[in-house]
N, C-alpha and C. Protein backbone atom coordinates (compact mmCIF):
# COMPACT_ATOMS: atom_id res chain seq x y z
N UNK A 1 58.35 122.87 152.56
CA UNK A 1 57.15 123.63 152.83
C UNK A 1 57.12 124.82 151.87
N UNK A 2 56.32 125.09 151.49
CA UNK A 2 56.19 126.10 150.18
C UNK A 2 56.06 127.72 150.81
N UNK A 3 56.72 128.49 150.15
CA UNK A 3 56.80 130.11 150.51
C UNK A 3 55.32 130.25 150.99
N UNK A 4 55.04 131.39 151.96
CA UNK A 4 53.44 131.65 152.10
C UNK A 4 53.19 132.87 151.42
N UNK A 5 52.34 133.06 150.67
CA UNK A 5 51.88 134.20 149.58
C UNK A 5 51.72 135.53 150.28
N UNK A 6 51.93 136.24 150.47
CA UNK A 6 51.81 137.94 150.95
C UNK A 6 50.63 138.39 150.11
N UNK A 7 50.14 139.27 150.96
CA UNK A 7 49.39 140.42 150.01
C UNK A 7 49.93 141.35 149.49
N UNK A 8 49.60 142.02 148.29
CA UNK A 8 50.02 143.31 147.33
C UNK A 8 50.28 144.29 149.01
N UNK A 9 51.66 145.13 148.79
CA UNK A 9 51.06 146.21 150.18
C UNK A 9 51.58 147.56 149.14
N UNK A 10 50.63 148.65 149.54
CA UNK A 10 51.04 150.10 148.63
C UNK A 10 52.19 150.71 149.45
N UNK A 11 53.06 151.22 148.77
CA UNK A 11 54.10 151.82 149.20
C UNK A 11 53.45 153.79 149.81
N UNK A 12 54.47 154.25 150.54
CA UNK A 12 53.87 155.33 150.97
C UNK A 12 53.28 156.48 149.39
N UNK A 13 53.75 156.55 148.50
CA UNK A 13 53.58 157.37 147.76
C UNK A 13 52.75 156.95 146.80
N UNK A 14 52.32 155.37 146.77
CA UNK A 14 50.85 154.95 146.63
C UNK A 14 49.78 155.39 147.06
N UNK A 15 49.87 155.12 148.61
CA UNK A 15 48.75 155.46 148.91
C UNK A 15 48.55 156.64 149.19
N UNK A 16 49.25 157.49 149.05
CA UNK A 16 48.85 159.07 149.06
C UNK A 16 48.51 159.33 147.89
N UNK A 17 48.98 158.51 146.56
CA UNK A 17 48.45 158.75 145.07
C UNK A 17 46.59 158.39 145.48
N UNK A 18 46.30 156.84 145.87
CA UNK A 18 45.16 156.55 145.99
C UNK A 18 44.44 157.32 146.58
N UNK A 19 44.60 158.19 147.98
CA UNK A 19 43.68 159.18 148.64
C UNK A 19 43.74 160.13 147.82
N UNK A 20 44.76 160.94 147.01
CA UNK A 20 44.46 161.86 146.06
C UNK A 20 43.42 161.82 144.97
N UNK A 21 43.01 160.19 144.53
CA UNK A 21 42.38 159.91 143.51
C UNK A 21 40.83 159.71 143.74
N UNK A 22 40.92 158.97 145.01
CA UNK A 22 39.89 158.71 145.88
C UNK A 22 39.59 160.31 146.49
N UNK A 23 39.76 161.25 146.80
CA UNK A 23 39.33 162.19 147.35
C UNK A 23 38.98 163.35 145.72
N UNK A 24 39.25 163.09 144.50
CA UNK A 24 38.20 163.62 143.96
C UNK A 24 37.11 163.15 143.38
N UNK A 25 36.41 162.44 143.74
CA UNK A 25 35.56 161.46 143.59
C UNK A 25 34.16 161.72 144.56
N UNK A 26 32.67 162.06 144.01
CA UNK A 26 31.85 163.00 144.86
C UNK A 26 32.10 161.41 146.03
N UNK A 27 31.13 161.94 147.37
CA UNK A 27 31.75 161.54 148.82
C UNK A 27 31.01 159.93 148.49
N UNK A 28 29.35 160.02 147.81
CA UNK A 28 29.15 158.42 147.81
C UNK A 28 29.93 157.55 147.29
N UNK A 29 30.21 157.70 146.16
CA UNK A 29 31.38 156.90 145.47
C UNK A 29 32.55 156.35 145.79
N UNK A 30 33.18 157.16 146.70
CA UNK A 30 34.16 157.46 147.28
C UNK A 30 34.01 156.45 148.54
N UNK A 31 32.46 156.35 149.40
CA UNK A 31 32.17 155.54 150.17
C UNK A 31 32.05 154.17 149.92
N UNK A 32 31.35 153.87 148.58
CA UNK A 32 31.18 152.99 148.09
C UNK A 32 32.65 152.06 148.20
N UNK A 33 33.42 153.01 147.07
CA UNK A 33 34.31 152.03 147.02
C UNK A 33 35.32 152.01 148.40
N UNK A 34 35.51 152.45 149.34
CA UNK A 34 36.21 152.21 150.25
C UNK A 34 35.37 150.95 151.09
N UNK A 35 33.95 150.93 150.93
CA UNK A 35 33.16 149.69 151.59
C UNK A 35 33.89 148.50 150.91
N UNK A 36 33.37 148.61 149.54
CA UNK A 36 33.82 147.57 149.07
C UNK A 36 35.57 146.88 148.83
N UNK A 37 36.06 147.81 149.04
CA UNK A 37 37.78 147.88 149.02
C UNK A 37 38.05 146.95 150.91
N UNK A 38 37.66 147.19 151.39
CA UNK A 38 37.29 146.67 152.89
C UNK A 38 37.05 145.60 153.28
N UNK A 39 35.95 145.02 152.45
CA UNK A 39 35.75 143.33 152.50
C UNK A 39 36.50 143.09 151.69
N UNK A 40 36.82 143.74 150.12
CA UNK A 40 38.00 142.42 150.07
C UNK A 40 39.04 142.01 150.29
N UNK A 41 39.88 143.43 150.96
CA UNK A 41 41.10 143.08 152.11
C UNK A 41 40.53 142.22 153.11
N UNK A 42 39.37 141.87 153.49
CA UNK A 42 38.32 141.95 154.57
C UNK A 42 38.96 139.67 154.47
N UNK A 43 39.14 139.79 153.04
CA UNK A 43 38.60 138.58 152.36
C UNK A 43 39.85 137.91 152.39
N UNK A 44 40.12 136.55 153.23
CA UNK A 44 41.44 135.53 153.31
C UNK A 44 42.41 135.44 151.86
N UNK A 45 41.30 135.21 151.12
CA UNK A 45 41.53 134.75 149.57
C UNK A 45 41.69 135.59 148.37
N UNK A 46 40.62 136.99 148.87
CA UNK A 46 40.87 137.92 147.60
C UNK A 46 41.82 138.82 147.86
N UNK A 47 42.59 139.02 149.35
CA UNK A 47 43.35 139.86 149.56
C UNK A 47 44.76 139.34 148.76
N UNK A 48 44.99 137.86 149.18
CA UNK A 48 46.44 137.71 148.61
C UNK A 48 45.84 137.63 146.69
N UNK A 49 45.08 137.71 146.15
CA UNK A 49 44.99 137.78 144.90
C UNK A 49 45.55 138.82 144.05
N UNK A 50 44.91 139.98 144.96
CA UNK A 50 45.72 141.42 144.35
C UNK A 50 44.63 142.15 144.85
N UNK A 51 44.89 143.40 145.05
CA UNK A 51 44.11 144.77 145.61
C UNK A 51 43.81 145.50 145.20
N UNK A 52 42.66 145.94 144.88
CA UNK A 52 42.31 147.07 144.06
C UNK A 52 42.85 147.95 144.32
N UNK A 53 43.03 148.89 142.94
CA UNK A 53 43.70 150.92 142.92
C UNK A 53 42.74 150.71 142.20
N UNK A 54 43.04 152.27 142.74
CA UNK A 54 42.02 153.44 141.38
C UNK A 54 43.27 154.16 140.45
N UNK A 55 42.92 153.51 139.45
CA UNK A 55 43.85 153.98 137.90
C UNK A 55 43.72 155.30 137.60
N UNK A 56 41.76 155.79 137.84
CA UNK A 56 42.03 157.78 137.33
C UNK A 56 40.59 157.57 137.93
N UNK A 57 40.41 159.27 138.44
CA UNK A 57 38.62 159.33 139.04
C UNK A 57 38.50 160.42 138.38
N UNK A 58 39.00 161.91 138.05
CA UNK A 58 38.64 162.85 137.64
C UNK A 58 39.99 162.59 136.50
N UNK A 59 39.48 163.29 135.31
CA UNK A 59 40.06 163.19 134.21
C UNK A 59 39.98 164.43 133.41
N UNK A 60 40.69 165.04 133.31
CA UNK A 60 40.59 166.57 132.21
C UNK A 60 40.13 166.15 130.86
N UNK A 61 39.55 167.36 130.25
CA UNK A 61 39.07 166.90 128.65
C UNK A 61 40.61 166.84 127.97
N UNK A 62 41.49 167.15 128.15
CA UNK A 62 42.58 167.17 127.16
C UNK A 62 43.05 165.28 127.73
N UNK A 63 42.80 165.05 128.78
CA UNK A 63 42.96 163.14 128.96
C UNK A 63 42.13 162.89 128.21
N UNK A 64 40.70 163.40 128.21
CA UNK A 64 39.81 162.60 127.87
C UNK A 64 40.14 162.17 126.45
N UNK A 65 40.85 163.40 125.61
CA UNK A 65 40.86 163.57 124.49
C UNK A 65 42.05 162.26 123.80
N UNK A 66 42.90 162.72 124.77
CA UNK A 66 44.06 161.27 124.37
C UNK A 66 43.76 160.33 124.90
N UNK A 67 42.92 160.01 125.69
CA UNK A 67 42.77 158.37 125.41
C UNK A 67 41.20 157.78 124.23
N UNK A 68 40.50 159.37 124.00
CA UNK A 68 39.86 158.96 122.91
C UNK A 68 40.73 158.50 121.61
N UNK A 69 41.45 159.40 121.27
CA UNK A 69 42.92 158.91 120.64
C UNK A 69 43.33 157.83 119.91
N UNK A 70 43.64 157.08 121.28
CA UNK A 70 43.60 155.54 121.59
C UNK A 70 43.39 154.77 120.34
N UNK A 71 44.16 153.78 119.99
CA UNK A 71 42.92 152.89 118.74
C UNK A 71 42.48 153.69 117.60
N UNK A 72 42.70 154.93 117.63
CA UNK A 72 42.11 155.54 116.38
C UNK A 72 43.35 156.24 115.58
N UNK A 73 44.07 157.43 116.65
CA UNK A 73 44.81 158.34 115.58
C UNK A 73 46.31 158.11 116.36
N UNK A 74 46.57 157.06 117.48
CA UNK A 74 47.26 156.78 118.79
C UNK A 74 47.42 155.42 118.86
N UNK A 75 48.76 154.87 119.15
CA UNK A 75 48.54 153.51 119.48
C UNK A 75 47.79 152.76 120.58
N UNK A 76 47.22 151.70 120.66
CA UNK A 76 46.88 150.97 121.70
C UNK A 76 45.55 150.78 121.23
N UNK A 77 44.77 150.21 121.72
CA UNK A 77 42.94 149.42 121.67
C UNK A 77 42.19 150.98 121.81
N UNK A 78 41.59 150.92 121.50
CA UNK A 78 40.22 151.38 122.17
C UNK A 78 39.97 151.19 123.51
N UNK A 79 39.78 152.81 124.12
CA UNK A 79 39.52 152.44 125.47
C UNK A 79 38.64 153.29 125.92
N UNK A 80 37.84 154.22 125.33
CA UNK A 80 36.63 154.91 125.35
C UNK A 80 35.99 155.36 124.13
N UNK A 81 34.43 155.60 124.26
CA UNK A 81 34.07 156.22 122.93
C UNK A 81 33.46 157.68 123.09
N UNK A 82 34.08 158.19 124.74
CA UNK A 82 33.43 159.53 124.89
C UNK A 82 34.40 160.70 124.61
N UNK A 83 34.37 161.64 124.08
CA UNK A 83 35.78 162.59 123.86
C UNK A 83 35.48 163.43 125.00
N UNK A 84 36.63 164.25 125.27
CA UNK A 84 36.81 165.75 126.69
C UNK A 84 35.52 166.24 126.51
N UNK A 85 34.92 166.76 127.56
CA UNK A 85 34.07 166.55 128.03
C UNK A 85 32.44 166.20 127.96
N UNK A 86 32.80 164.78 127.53
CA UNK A 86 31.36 164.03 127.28
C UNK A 86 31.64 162.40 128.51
N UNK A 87 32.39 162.81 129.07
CA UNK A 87 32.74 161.51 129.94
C UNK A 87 32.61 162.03 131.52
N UNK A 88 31.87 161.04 132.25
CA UNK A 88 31.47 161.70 134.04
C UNK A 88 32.81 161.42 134.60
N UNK A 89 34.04 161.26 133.77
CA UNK A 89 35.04 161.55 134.60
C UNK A 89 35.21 162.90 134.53
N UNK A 90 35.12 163.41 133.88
CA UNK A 90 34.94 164.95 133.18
C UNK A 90 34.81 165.99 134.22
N UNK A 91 34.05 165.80 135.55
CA UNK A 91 33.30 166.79 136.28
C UNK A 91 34.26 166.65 137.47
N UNK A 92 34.47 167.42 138.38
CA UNK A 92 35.03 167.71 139.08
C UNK A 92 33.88 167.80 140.64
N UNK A 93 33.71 167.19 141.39
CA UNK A 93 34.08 166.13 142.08
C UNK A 93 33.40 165.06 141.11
N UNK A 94 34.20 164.00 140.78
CA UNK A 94 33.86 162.89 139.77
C UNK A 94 32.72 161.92 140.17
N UNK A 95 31.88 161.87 138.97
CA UNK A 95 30.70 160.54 139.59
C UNK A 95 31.62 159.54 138.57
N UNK A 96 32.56 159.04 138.75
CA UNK A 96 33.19 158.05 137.90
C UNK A 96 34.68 157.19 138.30
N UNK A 97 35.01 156.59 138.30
CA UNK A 97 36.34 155.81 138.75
C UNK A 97 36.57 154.51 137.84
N UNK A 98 38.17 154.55 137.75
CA UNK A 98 38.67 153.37 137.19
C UNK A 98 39.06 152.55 137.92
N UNK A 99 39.28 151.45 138.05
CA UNK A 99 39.65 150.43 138.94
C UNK A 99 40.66 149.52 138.33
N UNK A 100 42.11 149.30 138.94
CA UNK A 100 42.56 147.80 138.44
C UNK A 100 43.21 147.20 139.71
N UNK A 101 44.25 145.94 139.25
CA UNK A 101 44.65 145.03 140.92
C UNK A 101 46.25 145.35 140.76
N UNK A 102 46.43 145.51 142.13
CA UNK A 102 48.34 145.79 142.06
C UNK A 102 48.26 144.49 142.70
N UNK A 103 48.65 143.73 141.73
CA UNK A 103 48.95 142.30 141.93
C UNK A 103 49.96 141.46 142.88
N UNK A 104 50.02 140.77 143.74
CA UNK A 104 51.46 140.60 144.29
C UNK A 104 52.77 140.03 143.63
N UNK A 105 52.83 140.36 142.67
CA UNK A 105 54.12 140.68 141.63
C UNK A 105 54.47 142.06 141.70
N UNK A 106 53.85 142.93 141.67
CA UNK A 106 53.87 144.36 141.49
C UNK A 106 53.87 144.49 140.25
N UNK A 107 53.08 143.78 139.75
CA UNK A 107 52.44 144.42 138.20
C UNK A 107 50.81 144.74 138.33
N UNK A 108 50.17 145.48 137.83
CA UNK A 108 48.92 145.89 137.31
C UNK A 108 48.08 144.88 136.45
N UNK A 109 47.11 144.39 137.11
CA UNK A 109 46.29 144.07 136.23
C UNK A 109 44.67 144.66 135.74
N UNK A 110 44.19 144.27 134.75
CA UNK A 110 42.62 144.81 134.19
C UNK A 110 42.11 143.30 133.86
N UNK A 111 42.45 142.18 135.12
CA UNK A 111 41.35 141.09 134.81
C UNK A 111 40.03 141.40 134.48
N UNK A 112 39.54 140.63 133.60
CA UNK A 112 37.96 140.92 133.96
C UNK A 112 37.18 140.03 135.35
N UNK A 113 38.09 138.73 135.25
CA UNK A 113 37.42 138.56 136.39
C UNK A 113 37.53 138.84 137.71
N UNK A 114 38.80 139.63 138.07
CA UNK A 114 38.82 140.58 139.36
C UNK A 114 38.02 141.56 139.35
N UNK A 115 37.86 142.28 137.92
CA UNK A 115 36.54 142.98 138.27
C UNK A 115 35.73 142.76 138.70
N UNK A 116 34.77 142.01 137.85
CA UNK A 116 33.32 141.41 138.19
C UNK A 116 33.28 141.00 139.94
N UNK A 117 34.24 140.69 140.09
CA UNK A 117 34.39 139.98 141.78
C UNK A 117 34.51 141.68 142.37
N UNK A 118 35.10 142.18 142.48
CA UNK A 118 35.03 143.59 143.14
C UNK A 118 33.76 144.56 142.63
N UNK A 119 33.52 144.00 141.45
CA UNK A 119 31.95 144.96 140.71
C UNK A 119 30.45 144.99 141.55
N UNK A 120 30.92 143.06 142.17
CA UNK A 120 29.60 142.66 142.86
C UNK A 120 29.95 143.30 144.31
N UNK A 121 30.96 143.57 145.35
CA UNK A 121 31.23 144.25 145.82
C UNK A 121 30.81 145.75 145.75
N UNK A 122 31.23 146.64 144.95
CA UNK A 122 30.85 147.80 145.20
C UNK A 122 29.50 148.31 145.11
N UNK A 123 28.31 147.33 144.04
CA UNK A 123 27.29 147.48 144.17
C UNK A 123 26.50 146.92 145.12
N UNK A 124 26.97 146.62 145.84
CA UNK A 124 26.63 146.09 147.30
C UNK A 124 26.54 146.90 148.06
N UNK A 125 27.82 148.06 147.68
CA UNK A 125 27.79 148.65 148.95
C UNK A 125 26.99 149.73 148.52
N UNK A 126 26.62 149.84 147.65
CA UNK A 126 26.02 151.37 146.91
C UNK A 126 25.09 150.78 145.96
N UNK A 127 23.69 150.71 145.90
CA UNK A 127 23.32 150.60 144.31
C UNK A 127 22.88 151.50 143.30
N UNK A 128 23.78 152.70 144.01
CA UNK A 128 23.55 153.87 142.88
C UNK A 128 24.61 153.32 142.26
N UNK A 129 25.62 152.82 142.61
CA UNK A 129 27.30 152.81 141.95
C UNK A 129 26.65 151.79 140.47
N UNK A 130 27.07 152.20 139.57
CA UNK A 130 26.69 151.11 137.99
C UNK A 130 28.27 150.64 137.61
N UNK A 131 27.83 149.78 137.15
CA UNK A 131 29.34 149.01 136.67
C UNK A 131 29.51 148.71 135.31
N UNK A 132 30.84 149.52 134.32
CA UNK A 132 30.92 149.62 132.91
C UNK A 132 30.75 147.96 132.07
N UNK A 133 31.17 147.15 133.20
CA UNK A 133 31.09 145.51 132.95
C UNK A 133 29.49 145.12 132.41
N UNK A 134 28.43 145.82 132.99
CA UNK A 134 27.43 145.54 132.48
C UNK A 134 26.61 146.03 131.60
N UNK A 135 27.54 147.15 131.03
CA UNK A 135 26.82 147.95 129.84
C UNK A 135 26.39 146.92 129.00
N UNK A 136 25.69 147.45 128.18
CA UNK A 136 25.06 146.66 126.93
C UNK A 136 26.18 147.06 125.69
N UNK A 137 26.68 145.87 124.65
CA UNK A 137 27.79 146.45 123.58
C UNK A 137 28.86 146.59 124.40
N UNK A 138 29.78 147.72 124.25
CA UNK A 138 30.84 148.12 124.62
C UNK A 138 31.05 147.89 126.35
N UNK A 139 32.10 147.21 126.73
CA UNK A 139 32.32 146.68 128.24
C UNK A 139 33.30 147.20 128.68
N UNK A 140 32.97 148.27 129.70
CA UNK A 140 33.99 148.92 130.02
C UNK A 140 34.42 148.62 131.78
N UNK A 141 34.94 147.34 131.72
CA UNK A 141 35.48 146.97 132.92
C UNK A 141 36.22 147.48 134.03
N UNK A 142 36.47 148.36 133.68
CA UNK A 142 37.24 149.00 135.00
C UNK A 142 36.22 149.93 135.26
N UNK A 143 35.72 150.83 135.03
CA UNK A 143 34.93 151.97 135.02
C UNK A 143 33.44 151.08 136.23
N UNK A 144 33.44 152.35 136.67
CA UNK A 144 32.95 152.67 137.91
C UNK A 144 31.98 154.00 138.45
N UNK A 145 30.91 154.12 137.93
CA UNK A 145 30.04 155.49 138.35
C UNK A 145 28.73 155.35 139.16
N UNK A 146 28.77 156.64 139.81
CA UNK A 146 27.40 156.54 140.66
C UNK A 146 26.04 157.98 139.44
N UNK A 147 25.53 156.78 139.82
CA UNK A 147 24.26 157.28 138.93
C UNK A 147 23.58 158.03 139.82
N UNK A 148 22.91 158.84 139.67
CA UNK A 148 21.93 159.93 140.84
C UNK A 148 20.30 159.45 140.59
């Protein structure tokens, strides 16, 4: 009979990271994604897949600045094209969030298609919330903001 799959579970100093991340984040957003974080624990199939975190919600311009960086003067891809403070992670309570899955390996992933599956989720629960997946050009899949 084959092992039965567990879900990802956050350790205590997870999820006090996640409410830290989640609590600077203005309150809709914040609602949003806890709606949508809800059904898909909610969900037989997407829970044992992996669970969404929030990777960063408020971001200082000196982050902003090194991960503009990134791909240019810094190793790694390209992972924004906004520098310190031209990005709505920028503001303090944040209209913005990153999203990835703590997988049940306990590795991190940035599927795109766990996004899109949690993307249609959070704009469900909010349709102020916009999703970087559907920008036009540049696809910024994890990214997560509520538009006013």
């Amino acid at each position: 009979m084959p092992a039965e799959r567990a879900p990802p579970v956050l350790s205590a100093p997870q999820k006090m990271l996640q409410a830290a991340r989640l609590a600077q984040a203005v309150p809709a957003l914040a609602a949003g994604y806890v709606r949508a974080l809800g059904r898909w624990q909610g969900d037989p199939v997407l829970r044992l897949v992996g669970r969404p975190i929030i990777t960063e919600c408020y971001r200082s311009a000196k982050r902003q600045d090194e991960l503009y960086a990134q791909g240019r003067t810094a190793p790694g891809p390209i992972v924004t094209y906004k520098r310190g403070g031209e990005s709505n992670h920028n503001v303090l309570p944040s209209v913005a969030l990153d999203v990835a899955f703590l997988l049940p390996s306990g590795e991190v992933s940035w599927s795109g298609l766990l996004l899109s599956k949690f993307a249609r989720l959070v704009k469900a629960a909010d349709a102020r919330v916009h999703w970087g997946g559907d920008w036009p050009g540049f696809k910024d899949r994890p990214h997560f903001e509520l538009v006013r």
